[in-house]
C-alpha atoms as a PDB file:
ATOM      1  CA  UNK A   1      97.453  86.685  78.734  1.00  0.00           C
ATOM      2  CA  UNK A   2     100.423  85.398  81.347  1.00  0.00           C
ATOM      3  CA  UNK A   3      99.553  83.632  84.122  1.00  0.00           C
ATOM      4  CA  UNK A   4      97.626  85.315  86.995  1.00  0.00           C
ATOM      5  CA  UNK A   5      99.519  84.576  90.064  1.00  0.00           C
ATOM      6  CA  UNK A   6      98.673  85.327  94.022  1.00  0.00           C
ATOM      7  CA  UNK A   7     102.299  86.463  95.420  1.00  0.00           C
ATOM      8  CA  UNK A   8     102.897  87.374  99.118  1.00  0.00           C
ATOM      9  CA  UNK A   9     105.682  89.471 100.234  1.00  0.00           C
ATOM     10  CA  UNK A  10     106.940  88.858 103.601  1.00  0.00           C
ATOM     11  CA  UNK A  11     107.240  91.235 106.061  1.00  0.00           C
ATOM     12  CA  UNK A  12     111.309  91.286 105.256  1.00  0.00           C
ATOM     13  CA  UNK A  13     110.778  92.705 101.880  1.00  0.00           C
ATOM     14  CA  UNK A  14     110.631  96.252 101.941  1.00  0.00           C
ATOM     15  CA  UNK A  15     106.252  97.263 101.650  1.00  0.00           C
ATOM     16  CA  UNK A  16     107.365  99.674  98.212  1.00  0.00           C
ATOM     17  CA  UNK A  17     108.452  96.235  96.618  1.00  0.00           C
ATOM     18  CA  UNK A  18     104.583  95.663  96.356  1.00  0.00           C
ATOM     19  CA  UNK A  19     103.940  98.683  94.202  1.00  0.00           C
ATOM     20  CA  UNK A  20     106.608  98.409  92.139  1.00  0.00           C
ATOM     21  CA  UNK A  21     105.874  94.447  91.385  1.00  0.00           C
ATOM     22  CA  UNK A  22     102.542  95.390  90.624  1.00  0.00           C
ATOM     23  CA  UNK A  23     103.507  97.891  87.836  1.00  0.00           C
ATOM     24  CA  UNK A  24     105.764  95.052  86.606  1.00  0.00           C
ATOM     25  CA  UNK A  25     102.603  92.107  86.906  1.00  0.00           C
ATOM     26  CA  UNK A  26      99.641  93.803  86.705  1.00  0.00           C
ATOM     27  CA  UNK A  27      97.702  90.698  86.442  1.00  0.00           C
ATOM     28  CA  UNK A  28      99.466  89.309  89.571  1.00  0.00           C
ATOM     29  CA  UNK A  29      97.557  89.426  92.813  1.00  0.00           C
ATOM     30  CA  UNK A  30     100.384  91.017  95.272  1.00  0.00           C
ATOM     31  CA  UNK A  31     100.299  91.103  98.677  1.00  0.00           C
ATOM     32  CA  UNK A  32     102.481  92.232 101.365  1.00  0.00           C
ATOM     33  CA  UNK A  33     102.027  91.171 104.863  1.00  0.00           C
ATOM     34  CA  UNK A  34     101.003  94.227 106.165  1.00  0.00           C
ATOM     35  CA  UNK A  35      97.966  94.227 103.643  1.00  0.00           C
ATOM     36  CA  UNK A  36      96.401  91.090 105.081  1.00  0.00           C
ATOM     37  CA  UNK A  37      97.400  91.496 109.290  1.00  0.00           C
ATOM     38  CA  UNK A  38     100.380  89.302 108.954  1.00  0.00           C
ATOM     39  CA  UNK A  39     103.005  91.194 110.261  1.00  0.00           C
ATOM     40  CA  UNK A  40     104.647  90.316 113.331  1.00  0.00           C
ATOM     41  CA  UNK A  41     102.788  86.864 112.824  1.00  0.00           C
ATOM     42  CA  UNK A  42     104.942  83.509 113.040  1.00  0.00           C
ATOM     43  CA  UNK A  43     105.858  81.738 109.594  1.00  0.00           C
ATOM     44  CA  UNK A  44     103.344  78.723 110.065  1.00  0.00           C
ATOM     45  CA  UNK A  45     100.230  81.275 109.859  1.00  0.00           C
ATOM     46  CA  UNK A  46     102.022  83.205 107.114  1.00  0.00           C
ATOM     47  CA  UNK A  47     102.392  80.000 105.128  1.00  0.00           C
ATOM     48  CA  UNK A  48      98.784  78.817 106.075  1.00  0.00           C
ATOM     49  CA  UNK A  49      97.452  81.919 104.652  1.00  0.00           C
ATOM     50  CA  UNK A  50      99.774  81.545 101.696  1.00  0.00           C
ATOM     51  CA  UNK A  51      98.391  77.811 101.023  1.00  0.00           C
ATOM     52  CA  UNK A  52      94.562  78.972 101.538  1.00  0.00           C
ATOM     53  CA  UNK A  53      95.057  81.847  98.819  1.00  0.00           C
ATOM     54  CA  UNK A  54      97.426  79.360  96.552  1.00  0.00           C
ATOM     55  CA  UNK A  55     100.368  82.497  97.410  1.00  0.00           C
ATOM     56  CA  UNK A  56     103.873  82.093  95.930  1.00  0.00           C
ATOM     57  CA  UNK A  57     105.644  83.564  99.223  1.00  0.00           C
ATOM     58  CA  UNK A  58     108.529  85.974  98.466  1.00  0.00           C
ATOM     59  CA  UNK A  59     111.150  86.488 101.564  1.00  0.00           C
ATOM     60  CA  UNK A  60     114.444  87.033 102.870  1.00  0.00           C
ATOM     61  CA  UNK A  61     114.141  84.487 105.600  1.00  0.00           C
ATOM     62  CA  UNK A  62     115.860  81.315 105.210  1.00  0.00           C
ATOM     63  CA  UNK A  63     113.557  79.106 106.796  1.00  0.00           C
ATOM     64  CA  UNK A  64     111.236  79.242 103.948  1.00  0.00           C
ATOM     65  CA  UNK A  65     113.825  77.401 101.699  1.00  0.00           C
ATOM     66  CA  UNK A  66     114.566  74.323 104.316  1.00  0.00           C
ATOM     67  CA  UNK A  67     113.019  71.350 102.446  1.00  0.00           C
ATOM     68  CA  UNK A  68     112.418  69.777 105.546  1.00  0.00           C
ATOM     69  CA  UNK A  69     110.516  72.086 106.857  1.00  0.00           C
ATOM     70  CA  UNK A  70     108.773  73.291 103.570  1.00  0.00           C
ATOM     71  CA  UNK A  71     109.417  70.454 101.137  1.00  0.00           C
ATOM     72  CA  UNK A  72     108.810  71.266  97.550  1.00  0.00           C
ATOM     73  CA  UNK A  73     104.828  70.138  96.386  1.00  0.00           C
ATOM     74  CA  UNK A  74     103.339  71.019  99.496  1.00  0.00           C
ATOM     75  CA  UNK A  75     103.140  74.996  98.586  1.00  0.00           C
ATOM     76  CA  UNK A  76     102.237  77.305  96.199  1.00  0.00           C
ATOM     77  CA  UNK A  77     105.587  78.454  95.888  1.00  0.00           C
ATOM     78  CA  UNK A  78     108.620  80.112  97.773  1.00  0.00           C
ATOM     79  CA  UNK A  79     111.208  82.481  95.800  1.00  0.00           C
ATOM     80  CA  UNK A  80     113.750  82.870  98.822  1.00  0.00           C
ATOM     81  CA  UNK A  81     116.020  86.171  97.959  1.00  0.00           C
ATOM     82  CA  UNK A  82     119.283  85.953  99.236  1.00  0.00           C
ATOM     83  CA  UNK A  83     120.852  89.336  98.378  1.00  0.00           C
ATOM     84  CA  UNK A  84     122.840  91.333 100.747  1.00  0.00           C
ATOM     85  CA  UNK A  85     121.897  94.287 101.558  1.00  0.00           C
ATOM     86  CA  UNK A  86     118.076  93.935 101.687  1.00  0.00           C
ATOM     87  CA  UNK A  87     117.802  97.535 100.490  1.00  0.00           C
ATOM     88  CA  UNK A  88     115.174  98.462  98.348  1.00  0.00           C
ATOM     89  CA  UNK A  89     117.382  98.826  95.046  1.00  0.00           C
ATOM     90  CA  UNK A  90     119.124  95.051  95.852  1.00  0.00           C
ATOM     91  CA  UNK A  91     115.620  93.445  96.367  1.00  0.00           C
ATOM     92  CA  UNK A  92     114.261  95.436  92.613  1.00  0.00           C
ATOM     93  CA  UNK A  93     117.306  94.788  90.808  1.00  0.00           C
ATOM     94  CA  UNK A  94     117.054  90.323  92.128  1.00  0.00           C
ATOM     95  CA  UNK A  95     113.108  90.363  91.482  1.00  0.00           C
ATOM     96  CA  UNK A  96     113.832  91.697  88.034  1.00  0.00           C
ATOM     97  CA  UNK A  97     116.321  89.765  87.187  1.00  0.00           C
ATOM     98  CA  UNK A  98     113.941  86.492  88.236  1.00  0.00           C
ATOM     99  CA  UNK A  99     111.085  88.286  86.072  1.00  0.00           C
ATOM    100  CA  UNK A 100     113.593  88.588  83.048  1.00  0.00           C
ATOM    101  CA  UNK A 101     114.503  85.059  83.105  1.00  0.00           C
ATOM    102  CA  UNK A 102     112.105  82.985  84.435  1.00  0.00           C
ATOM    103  CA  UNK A 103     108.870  82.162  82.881  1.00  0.00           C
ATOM    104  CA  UNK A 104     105.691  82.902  85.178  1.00  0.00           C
ATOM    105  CA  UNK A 105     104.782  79.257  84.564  1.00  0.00           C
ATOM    106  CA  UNK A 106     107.740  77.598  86.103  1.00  0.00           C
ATOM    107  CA  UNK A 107     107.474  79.898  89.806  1.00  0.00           C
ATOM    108  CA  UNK A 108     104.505  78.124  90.950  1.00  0.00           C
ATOM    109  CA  UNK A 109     104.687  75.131  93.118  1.00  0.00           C
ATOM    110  CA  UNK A 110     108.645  75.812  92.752  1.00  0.00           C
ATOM    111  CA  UNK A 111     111.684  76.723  95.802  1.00  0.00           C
ATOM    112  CA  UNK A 112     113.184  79.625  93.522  1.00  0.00           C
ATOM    113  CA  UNK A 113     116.744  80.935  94.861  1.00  0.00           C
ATOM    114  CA  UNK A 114     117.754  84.293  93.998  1.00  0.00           C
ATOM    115  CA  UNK A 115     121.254  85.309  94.933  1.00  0.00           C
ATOM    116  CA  UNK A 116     123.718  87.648  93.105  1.00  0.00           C
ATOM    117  CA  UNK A 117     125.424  84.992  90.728  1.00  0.00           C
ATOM    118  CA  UNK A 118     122.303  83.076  89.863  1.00  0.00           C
ATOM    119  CA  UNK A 119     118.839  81.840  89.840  1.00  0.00           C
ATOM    120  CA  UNK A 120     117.740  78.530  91.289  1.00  0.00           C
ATOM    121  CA  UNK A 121     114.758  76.785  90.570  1.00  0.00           C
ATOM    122  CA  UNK A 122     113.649  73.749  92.032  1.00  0.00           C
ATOM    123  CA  UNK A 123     110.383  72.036  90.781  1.00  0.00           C
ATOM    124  CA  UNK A 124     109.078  69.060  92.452  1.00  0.00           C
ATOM    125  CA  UNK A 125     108.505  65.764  90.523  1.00  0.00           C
END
């Protein structure tokens, strides 16, 4: 069986995202902030919460990929999607793309960078 992971969808990705992950990773735990009273909330309590349930956090904000704020090995993991616009269809057709190519094992603990030419990921030492 893949790896079970805990994901996190910011409030920036759109809520159906959730639904439509989870038919792609069943055995991924998904949540969106709206599932867990998140929404609204700044990103040091959405990260907290994301560190206390070992989260990968998927957003659109770019704050979440500043290594000096959020330096790689001290989270669970951050997939940053920078696709423009942050429709429903762009945000499916990046997150597939990432779950075509990139191995469940290499997302956590990474800074994975999803824009329209390419995926990034980053890995700590």
């Amino acid at each position: 069986m893949p790896d079970a992971l805990t994901v996190l969808l910011d409030q920036n990705v759109p809520r159906v995202i959730a639904d439509w992950l989870r038919a792609r990773r069943p055995h991924w735990t998904i949540f969106h902030t709206s599932d867990v009273a998140l929404s609204g909330r700044p990103d040091e309590e959405l990260f907290a919460w994301a560190q206390q349930q070992h989260a990968i956090i998927v957003t659109f904000d770019e704050d979440f990929s500043d290594l000096r704020m959020f330096p790689i090995g001290s989270h669970a993991g951050i997939i940053r999607l920078r696709v423009w616009p942050t429709t429903i269809e762009e945000t499916q057709d990046a997150l597939a793309r990432l779950l075509a190519e990139v191995p469940d094992t290499e997302l956590a603990h990474a800074l994975v960078i999803i824009d329209r030419q390419a995926i990034r990921v980053r890995r700590g030492l």
